[in-house]
PDB file of N, CA and C in Angstrom:
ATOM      1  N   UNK A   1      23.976 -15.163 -13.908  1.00  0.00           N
ATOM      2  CA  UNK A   1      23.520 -13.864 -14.359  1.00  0.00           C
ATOM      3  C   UNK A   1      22.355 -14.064 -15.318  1.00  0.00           C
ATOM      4  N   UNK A   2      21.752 -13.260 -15.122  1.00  0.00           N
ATOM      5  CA  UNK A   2      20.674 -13.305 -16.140  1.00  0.00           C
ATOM      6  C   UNK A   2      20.262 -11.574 -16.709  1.00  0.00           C
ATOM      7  N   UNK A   3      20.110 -11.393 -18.202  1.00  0.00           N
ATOM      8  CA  UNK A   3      20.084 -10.305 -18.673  1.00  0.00           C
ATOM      9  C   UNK A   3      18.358  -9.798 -19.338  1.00  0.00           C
ATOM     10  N   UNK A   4      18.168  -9.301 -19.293  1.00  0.00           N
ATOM     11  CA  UNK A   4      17.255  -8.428 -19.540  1.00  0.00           C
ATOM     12  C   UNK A   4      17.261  -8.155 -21.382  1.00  0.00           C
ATOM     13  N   UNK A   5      16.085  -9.002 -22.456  1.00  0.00           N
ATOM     14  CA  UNK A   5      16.308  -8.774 -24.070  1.00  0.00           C
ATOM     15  C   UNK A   5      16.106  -7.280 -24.073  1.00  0.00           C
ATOM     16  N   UNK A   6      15.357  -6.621 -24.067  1.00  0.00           N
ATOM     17  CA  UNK A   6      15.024  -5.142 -23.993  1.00  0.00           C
ATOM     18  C   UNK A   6      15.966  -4.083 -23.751  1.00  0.00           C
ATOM     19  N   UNK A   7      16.494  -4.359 -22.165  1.00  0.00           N
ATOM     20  CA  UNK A   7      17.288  -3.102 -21.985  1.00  0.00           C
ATOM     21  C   UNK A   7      18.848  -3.779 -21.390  1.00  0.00           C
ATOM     22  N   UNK A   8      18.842  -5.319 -21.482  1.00  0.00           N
ATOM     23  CA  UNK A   8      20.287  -5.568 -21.735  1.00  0.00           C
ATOM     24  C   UNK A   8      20.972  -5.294 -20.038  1.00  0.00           C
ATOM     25  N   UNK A   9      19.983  -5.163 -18.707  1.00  0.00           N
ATOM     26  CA  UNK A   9      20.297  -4.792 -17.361  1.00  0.00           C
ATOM     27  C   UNK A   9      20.279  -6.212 -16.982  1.00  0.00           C
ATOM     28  N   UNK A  10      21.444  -6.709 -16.297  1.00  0.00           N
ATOM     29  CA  UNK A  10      21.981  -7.592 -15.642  1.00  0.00           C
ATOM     30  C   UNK A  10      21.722  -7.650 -14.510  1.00  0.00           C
ATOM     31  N   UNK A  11      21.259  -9.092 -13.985  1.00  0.00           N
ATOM     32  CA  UNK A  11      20.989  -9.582 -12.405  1.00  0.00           C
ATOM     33  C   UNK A  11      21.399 -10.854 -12.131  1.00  0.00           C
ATOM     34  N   UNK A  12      22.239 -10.768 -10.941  1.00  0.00           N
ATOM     35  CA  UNK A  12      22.152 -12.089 -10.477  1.00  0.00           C
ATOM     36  C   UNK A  12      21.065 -12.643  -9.906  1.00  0.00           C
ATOM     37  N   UNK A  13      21.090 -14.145 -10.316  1.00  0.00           N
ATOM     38  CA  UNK A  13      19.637 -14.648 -10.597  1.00  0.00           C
ATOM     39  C   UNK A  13      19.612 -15.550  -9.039  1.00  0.00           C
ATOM     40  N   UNK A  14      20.314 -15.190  -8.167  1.00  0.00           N
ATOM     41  CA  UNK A  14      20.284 -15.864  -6.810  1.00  0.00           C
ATOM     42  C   UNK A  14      19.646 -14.709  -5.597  1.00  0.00           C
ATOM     43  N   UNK A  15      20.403 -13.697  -6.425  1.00  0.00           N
ATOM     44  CA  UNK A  15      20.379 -12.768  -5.050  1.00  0.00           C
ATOM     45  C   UNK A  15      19.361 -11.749  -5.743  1.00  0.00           C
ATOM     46  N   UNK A  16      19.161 -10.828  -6.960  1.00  0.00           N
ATOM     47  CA  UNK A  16      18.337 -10.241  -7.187  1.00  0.00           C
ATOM     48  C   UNK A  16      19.188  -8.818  -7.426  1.00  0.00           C
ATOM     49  N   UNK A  17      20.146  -9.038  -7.311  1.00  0.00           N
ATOM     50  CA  UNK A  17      21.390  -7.547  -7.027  1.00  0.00           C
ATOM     51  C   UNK A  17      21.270  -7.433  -8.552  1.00  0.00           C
ATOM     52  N   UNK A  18      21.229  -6.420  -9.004  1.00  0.00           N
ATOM     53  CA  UNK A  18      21.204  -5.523 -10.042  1.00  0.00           C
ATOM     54  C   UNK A  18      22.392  -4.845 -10.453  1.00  0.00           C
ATOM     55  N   UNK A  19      23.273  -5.538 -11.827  1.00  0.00           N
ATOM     56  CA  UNK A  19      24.614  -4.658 -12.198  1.00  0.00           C
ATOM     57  C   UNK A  19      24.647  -3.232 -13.043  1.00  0.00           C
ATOM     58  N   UNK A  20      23.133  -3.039 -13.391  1.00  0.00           N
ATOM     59  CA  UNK A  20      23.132  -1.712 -13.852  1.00  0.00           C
ATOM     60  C   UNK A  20      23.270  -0.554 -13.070  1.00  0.00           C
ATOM     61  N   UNK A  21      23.838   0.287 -13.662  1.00  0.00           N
ATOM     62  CA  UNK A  21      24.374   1.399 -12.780  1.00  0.00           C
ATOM     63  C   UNK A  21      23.154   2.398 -13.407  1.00  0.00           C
ATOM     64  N   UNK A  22      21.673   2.493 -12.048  1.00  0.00           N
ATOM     65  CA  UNK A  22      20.344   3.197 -12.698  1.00  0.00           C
ATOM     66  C   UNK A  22      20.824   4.700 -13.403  1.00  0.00           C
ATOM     67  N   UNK A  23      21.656   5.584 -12.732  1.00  0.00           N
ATOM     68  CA  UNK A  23      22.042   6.750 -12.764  1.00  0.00           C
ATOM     69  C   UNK A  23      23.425   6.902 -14.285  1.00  0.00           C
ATOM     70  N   UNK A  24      23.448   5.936 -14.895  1.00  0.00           N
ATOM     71  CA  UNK A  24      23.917   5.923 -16.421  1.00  0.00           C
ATOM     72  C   UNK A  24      23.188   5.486 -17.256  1.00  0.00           C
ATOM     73  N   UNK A  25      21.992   4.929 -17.056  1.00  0.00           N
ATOM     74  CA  UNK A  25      20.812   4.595 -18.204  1.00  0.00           C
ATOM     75  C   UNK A  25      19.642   5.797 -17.889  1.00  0.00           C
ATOM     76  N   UNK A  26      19.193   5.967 -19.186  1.00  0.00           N
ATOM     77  CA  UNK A  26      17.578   6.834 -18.917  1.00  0.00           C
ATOM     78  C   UNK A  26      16.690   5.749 -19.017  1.00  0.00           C
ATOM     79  N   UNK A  27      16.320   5.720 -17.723  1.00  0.00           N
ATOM     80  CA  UNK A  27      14.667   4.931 -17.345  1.00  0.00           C
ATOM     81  C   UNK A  27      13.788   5.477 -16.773  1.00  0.00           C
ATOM     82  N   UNK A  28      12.617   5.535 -17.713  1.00  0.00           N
ATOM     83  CA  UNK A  28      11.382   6.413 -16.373  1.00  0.00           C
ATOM     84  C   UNK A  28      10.779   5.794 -15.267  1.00  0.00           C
ATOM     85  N   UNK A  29      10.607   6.112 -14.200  1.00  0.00           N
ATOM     86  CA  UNK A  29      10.651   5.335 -13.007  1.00  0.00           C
ATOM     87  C   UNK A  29       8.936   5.833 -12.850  1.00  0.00           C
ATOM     88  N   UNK A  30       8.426   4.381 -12.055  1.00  0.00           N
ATOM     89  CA  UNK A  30       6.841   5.144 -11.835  1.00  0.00           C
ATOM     90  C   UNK A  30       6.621   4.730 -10.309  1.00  0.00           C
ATOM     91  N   UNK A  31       5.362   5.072  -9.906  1.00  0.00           N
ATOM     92  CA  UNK A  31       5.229   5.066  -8.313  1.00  0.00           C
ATOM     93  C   UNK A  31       4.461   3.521  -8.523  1.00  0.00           C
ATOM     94  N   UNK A  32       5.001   3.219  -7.309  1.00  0.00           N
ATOM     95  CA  UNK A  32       4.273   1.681  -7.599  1.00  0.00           C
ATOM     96  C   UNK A  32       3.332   1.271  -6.110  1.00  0.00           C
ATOM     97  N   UNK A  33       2.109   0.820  -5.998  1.00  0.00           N
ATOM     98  CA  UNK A  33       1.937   0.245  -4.564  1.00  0.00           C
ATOM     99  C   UNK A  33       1.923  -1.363  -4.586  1.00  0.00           C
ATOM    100  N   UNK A  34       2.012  -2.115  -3.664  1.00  0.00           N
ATOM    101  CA  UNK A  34       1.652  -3.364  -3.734  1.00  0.00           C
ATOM    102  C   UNK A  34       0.807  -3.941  -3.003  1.00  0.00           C
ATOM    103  N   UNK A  35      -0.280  -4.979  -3.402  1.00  0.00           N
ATOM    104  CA  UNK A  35      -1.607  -4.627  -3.217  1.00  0.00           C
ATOM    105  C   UNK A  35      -1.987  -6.649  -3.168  1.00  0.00           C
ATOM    106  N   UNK A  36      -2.462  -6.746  -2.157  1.00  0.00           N
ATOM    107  CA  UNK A  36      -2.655  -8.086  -2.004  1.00  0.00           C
ATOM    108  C   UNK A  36      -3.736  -9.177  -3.322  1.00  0.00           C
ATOM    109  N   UNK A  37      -3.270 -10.088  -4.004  1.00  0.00           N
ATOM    110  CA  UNK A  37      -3.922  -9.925  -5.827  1.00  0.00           C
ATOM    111  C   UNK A  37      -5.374 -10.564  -5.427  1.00  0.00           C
ATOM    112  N   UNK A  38      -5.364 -10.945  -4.575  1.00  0.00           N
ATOM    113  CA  UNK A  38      -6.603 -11.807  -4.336  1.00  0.00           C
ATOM    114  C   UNK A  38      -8.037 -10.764  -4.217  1.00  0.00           C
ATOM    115  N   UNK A  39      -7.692  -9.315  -3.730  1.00  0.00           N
ATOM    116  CA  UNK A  39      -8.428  -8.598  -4.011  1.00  0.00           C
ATOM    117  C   UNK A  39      -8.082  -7.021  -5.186  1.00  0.00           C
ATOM    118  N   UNK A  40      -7.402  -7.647  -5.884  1.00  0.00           N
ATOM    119  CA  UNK A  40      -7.665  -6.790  -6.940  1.00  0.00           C
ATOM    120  C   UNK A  40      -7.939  -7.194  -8.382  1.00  0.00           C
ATOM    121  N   UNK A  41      -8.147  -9.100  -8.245  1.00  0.00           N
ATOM    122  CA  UNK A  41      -8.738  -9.735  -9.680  1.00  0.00           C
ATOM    123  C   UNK A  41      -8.941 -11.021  -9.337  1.00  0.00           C
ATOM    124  N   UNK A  42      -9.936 -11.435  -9.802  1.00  0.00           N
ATOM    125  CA  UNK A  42      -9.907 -12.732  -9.660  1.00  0.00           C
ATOM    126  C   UNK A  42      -9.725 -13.330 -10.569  1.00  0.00           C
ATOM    127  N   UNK A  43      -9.267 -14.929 -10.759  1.00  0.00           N
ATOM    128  CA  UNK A  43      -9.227 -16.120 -11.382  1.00  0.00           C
ATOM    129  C   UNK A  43     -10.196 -16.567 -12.012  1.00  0.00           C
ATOM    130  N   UNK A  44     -10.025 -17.764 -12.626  1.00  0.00           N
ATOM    131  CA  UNK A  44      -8.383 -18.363 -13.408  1.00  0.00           C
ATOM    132  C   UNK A  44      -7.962 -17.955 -13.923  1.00  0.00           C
ATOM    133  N   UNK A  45      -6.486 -18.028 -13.559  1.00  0.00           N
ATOM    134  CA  UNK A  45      -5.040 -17.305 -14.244  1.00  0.00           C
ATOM    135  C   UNK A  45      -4.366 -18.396 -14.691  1.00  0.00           C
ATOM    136  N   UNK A  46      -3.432 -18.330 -15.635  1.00  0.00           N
ATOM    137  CA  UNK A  46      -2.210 -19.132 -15.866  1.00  0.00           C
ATOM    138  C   UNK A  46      -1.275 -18.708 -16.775  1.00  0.00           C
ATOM    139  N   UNK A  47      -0.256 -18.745 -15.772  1.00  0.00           N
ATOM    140  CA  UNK A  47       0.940 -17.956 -15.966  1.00  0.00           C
ATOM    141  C   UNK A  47       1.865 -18.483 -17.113  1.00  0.00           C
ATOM    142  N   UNK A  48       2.153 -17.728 -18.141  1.00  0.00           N
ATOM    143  CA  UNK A  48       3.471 -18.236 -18.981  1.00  0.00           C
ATOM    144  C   UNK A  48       4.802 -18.838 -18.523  1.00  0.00           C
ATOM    145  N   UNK A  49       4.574 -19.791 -19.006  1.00  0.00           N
ATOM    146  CA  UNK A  49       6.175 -20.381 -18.715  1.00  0.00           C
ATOM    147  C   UNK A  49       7.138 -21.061 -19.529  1.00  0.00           C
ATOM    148  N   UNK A  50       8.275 -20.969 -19.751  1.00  0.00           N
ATOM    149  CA  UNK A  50       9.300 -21.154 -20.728  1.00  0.00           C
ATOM    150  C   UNK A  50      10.631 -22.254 -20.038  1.00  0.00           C
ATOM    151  N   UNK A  51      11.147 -22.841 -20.924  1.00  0.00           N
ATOM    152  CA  UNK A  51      11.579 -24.131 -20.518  1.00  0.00           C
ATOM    153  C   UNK A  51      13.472 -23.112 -20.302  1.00  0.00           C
ATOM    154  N   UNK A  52      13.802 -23.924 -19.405  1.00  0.00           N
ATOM    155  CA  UNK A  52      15.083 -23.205 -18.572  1.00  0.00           C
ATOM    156  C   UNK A  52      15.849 -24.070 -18.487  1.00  0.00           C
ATOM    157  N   UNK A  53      17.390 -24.230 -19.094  1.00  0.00           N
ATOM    158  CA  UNK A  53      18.210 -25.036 -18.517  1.00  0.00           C
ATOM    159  C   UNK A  53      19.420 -24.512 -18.228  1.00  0.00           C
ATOM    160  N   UNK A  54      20.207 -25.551 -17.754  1.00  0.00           N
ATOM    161  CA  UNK A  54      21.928 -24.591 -16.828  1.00  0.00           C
ATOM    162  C   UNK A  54      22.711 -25.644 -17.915  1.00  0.00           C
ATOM    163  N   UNK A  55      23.362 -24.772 -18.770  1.00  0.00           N
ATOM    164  CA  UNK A  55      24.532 -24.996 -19.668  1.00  0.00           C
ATOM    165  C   UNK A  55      25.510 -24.576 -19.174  1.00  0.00           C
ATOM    166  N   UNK A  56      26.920 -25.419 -18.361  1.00  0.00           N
ATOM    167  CA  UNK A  56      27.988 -25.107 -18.339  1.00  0.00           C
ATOM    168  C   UNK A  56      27.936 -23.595 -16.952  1.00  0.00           C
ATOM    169  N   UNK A  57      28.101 -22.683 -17.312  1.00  0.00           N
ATOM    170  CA  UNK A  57      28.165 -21.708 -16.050  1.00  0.00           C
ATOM    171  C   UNK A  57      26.772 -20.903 -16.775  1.00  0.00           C
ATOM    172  N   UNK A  58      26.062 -21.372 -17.410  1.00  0.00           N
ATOM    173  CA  UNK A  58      24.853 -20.405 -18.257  1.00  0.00           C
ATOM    174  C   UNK A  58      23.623 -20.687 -17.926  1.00  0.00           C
ATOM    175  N   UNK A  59      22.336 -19.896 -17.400  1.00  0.00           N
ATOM    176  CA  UNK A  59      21.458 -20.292 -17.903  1.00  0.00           C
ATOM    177  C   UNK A  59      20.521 -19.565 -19.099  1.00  0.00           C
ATOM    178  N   UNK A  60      19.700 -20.985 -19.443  1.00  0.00           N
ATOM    179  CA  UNK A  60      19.505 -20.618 -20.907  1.00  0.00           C
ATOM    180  C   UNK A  60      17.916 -20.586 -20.985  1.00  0.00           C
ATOM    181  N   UNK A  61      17.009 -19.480 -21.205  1.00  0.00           N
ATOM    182  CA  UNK A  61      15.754 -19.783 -21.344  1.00  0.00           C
ATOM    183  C   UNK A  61      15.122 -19.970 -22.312  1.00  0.00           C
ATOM    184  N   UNK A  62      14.465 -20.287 -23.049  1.00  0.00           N
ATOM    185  CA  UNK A  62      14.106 -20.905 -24.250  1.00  0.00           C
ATOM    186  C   UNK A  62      12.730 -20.452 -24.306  1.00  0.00           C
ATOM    187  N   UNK A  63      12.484 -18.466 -25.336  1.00  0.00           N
ATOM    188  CA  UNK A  63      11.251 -17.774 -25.495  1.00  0.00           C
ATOM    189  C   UNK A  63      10.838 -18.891 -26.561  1.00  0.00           C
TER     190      UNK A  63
END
């Protein structure tokens, strides 16, 4: 499982399934398209990344 610092919404981190129940939290929802990135910005990019390990049945990410 992996949780969400902000709003505390739970996912399993294999499958992507979502344990929040949307229709008991207020979230504003927006329209989204998805848009191939190569033409909507170009490079160089580099992405943040944070060190991850599996403790016991946990994983642990390290902001």
């Amino acid at each position: 499982m992996i949780r969400c610092p902000w709003h505390c919404w739970e996912f399993d981190i294999k499958t992507g399934q979502s344990w929040c129940d949307p229709n008991s939290v207020r979230a504003k929802a927006y329209k989204v398209d998805v848009e191939n990135g190569a033409e909507l910005a170009k490079g160089p990019f580099v992405a943040e990344t944070c060190k991850v390990v599996v403790e016991d049945d946990y994983v642990v990410l390290e902001l």
